[in-house]
C-alpha atoms as a PDB file:
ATOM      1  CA  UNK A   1       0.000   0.000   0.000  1.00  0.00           C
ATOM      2  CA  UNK A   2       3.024   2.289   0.936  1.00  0.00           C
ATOM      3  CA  UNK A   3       4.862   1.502  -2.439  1.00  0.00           C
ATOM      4  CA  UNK A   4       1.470   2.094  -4.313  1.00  0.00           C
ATOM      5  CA  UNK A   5       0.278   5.586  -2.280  1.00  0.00           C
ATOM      6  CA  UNK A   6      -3.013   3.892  -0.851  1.00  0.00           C
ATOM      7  CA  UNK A   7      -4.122   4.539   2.102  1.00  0.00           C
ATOM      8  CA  UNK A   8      -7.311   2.648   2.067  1.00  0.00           C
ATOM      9  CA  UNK A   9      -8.552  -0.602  -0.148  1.00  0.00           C
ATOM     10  CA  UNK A  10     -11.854  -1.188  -1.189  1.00  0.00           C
ATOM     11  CA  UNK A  11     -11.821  -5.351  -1.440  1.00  0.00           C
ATOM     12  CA  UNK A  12      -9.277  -7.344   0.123  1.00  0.00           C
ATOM     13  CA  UNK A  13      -9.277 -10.649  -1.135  1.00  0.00           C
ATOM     14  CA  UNK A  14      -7.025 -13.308   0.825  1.00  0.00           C
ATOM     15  CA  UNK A  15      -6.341 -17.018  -0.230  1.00  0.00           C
ATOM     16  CA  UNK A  16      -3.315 -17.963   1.235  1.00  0.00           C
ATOM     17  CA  UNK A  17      -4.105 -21.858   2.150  1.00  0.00           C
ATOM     18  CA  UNK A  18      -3.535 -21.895   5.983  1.00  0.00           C
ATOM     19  CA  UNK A  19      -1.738 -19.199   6.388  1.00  0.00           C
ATOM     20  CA  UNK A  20      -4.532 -16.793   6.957  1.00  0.00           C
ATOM     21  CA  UNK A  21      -5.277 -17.003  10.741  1.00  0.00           C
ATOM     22  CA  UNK A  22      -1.571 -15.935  11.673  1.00  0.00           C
ATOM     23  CA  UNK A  23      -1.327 -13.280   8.378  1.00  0.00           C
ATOM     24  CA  UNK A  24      -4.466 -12.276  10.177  1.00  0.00           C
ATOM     25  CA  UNK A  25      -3.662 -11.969  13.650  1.00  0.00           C
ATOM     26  CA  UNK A  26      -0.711 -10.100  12.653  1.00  0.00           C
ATOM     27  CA  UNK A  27      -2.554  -7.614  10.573  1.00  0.00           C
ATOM     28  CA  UNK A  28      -5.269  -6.801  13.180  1.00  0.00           C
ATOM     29  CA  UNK A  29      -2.215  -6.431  15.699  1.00  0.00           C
ATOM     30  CA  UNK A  30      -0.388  -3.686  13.533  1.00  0.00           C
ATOM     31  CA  UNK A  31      -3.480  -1.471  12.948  1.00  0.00           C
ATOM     32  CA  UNK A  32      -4.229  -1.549  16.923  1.00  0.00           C
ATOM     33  CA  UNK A  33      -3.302   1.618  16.813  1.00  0.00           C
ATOM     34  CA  UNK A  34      -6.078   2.654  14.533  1.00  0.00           C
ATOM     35  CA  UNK A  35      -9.290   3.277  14.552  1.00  0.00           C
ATOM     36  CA  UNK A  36      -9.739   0.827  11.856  1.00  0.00           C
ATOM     37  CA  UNK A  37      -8.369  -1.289   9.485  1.00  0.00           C
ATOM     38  CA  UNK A  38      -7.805   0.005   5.909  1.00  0.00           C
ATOM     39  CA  UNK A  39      -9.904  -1.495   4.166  1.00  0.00           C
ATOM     40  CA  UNK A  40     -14.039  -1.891   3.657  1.00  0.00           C
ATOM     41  CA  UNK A  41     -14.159  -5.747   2.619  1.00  0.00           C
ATOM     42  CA  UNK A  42     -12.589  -8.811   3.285  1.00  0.00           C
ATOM     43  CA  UNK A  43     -13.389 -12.281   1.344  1.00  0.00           C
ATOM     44  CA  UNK A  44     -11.161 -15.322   2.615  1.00  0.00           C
ATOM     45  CA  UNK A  45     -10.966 -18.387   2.110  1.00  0.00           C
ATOM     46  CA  UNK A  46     -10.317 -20.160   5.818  1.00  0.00           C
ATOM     47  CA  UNK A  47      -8.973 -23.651   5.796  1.00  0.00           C
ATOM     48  CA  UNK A  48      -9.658 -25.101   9.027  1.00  0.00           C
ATOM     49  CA  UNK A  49      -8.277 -28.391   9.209  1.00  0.00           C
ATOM     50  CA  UNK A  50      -4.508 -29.655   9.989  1.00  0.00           C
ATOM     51  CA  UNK A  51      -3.402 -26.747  11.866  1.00  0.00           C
ATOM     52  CA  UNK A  52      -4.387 -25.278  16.000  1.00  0.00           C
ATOM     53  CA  UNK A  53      -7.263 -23.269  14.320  1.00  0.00           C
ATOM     54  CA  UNK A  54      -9.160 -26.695  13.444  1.00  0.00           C
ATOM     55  CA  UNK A  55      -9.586 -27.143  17.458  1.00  0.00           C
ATOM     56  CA  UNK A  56     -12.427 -24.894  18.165  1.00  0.00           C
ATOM     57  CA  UNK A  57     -11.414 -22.897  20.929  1.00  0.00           C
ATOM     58  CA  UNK A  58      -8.353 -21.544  18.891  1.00  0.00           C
ATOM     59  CA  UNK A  59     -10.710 -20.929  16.196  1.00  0.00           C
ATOM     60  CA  UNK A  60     -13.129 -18.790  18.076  1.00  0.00           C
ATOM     61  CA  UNK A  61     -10.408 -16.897  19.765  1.00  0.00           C
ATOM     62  CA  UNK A  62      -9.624 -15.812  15.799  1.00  0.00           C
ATOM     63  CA  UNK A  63     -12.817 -14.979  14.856  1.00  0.00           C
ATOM     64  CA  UNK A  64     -13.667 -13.158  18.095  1.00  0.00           C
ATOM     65  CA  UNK A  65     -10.632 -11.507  16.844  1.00  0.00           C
ATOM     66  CA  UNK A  66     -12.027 -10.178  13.714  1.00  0.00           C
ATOM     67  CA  UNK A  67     -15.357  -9.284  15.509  1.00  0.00           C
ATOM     68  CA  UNK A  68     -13.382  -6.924  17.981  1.00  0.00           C
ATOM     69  CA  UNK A  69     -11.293  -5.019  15.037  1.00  0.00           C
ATOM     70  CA  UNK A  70     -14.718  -4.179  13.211  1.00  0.00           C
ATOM     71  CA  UNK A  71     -15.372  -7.170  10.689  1.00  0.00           C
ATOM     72  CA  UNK A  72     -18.700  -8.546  11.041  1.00  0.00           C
ATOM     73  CA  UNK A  73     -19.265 -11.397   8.236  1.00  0.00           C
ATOM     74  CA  UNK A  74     -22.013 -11.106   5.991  1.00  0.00           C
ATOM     75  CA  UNK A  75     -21.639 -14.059   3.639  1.00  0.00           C
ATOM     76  CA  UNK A  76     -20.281 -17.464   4.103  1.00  0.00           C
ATOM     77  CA  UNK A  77     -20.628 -20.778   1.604  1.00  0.00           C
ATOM     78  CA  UNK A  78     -18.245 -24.313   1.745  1.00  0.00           C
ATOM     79  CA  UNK A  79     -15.721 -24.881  -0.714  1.00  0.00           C
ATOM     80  CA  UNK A  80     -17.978 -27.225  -2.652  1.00  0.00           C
ATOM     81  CA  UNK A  81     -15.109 -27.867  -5.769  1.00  0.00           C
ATOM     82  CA  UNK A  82     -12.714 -29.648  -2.672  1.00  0.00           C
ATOM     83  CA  UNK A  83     -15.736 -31.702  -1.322  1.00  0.00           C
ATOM     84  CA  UNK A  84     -16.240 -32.915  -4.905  1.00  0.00           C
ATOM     85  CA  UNK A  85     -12.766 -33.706  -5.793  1.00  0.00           C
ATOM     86  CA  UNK A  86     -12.190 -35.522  -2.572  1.00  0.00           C
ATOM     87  CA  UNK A  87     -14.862 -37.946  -2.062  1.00  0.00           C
ATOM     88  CA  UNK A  88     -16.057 -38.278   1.518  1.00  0.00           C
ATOM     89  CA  UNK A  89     -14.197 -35.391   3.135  1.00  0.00           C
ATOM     90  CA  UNK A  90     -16.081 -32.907   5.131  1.00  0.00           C
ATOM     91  CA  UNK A  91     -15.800 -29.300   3.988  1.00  0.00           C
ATOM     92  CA  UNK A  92     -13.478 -28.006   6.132  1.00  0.00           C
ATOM     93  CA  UNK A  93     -12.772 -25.244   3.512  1.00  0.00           C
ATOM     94  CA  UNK A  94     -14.865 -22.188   2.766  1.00  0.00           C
ATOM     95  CA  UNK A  95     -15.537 -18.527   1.454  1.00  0.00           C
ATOM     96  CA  UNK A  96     -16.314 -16.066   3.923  1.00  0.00           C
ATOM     97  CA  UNK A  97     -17.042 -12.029   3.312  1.00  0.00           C
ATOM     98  CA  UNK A  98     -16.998  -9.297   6.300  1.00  0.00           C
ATOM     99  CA  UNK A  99     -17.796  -5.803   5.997  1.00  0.00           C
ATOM    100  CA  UNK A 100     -15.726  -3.220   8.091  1.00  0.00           C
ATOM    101  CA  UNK A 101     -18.148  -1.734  10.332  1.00  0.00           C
ATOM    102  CA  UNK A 102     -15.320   1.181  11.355  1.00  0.00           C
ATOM    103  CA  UNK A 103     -13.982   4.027   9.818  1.00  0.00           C
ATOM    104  CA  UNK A 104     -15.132   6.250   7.017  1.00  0.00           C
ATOM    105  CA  UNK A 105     -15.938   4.543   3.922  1.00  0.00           C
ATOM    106  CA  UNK A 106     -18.861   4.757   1.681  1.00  0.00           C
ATOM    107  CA  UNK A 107     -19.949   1.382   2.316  1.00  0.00           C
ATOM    108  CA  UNK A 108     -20.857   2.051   6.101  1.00  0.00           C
ATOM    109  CA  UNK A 109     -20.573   5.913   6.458  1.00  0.00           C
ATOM    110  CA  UNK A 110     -23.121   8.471   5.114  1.00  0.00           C
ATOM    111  CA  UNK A 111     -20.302  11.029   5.555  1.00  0.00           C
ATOM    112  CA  UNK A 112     -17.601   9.928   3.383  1.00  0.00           C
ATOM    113  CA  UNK A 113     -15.434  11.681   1.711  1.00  0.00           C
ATOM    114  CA  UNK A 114     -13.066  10.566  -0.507  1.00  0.00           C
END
Protein backbone atom coordinates (compact mmCIF):
# COMPACT_ATOMS: atom_id res chain seq x y z
CA UNK A 1 0.00 0.00 0.00
CA UNK A 2 3.02 2.29 0.94
CA UNK A 3 4.86 1.50 -2.44
CA UNK A 4 1.47 2.09 -4.31
CA UNK A 5 0.28 5.59 -2.28
CA UNK A 6 -3.01 3.89 -0.85
CA UNK A 7 -4.12 4.54 2.10
CA UNK A 8 -7.31 2.65 2.07
CA UNK A 9 -8.55 -0.60 -0.15
CA UNK A 10 -11.85 -1.19 -1.19
CA UNK A 11 -11.82 -5.35 -1.44
CA UNK A 12 -9.28 -7.34 0.12
CA UNK A 13 -9.28 -10.65 -1.13
CA UNK A 14 -7.03 -13.31 0.83
CA UNK A 15 -6.34 -17.02 -0.23
CA UNK A 16 -3.32 -17.96 1.23
CA UNK A 17 -4.11 -21.86 2.15
CA UNK A 18 -3.53 -21.89 5.98
CA UNK A 19 -1.74 -19.20 6.39
CA UNK A 20 -4.53 -16.79 6.96
CA UNK A 21 -5.28 -17.00 10.74
CA UNK A 22 -1.57 -15.94 11.67
CA UNK A 23 -1.33 -13.28 8.38
CA UNK A 24 -4.47 -12.28 10.18
CA UNK A 25 -3.66 -11.97 13.65
CA UNK A 26 -0.71 -10.10 12.65
CA UNK A 27 -2.55 -7.61 10.57
CA UNK A 28 -5.27 -6.80 13.18
CA UNK A 29 -2.22 -6.43 15.70
CA UNK A 30 -0.39 -3.69 13.53
CA UNK A 31 -3.48 -1.47 12.95
CA UNK A 32 -4.23 -1.55 16.92
CA UNK A 33 -3.30 1.62 16.81
CA UNK A 34 -6.08 2.65 14.53
CA UNK A 35 -9.29 3.28 14.55
CA UNK A 36 -9.74 0.83 11.86
CA UNK A 37 -8.37 -1.29 9.49
CA UNK A 38 -7.80 0.01 5.91
CA UNK A 39 -9.90 -1.49 4.17
CA UNK A 40 -14.04 -1.89 3.66
CA UNK A 41 -14.16 -5.75 2.62
CA UNK A 42 -12.59 -8.81 3.28
CA UNK A 43 -13.39 -12.28 1.34
CA UNK A 44 -11.16 -15.32 2.61
CA UNK A 45 -10.97 -18.39 2.11
CA UNK A 46 -10.32 -20.16 5.82
CA UNK A 47 -8.97 -23.65 5.80
CA UNK A 48 -9.66 -25.10 9.03
CA UNK A 49 -8.28 -28.39 9.21
CA UNK A 50 -4.51 -29.66 9.99
CA UNK A 51 -3.40 -26.75 11.87
CA UNK A 52 -4.39 -25.28 16.00
CA UNK A 53 -7.26 -23.27 14.32
CA UNK A 54 -9.16 -26.70 13.44
CA UNK A 55 -9.59 -27.14 17.46
CA UNK A 56 -12.43 -24.89 18.17
CA UNK A 57 -11.41 -22.90 20.93
CA UNK A 58 -8.35 -21.54 18.89
CA UNK A 59 -10.71 -20.93 16.20
CA UNK A 60 -13.13 -18.79 18.08
CA UNK A 61 -10.41 -16.90 19.76
CA UNK A 62 -9.62 -15.81 15.80
CA UNK A 63 -12.82 -14.98 14.86
CA UNK A 64 -13.67 -13.16 18.10
CA UNK A 65 -10.63 -11.51 16.84
CA UNK A 66 -12.03 -10.18 13.71
CA UNK A 67 -15.36 -9.28 15.51
CA UNK A 68 -13.38 -6.92 17.98
CA UNK A 69 -11.29 -5.02 15.04
CA UNK A 70 -14.72 -4.18 13.21
CA UNK A 71 -15.37 -7.17 10.69
CA UNK A 72 -18.70 -8.55 11.04
CA UNK A 73 -19.26 -11.40 8.24
CA UNK A 74 -22.01 -11.11 5.99
CA UNK A 75 -21.64 -14.06 3.64
CA UNK A 76 -20.28 -17.46 4.10
CA UNK A 77 -20.63 -20.78 1.60
CA UNK A 78 -18.24 -24.31 1.75
CA UNK A 79 -15.72 -24.88 -0.71
CA UNK A 80 -17.98 -27.23 -2.65
CA UNK A 81 -15.11 -27.87 -5.77
CA UNK A 82 -12.71 -29.65 -2.67
CA UNK A 83 -15.74 -31.70 -1.32
CA UNK A 84 -16.24 -32.91 -4.91
CA UNK A 85 -12.77 -33.71 -5.79
CA UNK A 86 -12.19 -35.52 -2.57
CA UNK A 87 -14.86 -37.95 -2.06
CA UNK A 88 -16.06 -38.28 1.52
CA UNK A 89 -14.20 -35.39 3.14
CA UNK A 90 -16.08 -32.91 5.13
CA UNK A 91 -15.80 -29.30 3.99
CA UNK A 92 -13.48 -28.01 6.13
CA UNK A 93 -12.77 -25.24 3.51
CA UNK A 94 -14.86 -22.19 2.77
CA UNK A 95 -15.54 -18.53 1.45
CA UNK A 96 -16.31 -16.07 3.92
CA UNK A 97 -17.04 -12.03 3.31
CA UNK A 98 -17.00 -9.30 6.30
CA UNK A 99 -17.80 -5.80 6.00
CA UNK A 100 -15.73 -3.22 8.09
CA UNK A 101 -18.15 -1.73 10.33
CA UNK A 102 -15.32 1.18 11.35
CA UNK A 103 -13.98 4.03 9.82
CA UNK A 104 -15.13 6.25 7.02
CA UNK A 105 -15.94 4.54 3.92
CA UNK A 106 -18.86 4.76 1.68
CA UNK A 107 -19.95 1.38 2.32
CA UNK A 108 -20.86 2.05 6.10
CA UNK A 109 -20.57 5.91 6.46
CA UNK A 110 -23.12 8.47 5.11
CA UNK A 111 -20.30 11.03 5.55
CA UNK A 112 -17.60 9.93 3.38
CA UNK A 113 -15.43 11.68 1.71
CA UNK A 114 -13.07 10.57 -0.51
Amino acid sequence: MTQNGHVFIDILKIDIEGAEFGALETFIDDYAHADSLPFGQLQIEIHARDSEFAAFPRFLAWWEKLEAAGLRPFWNEPNLVYVNIVKGVQPTLAKYSFINIRGNHDIVSDDFVP
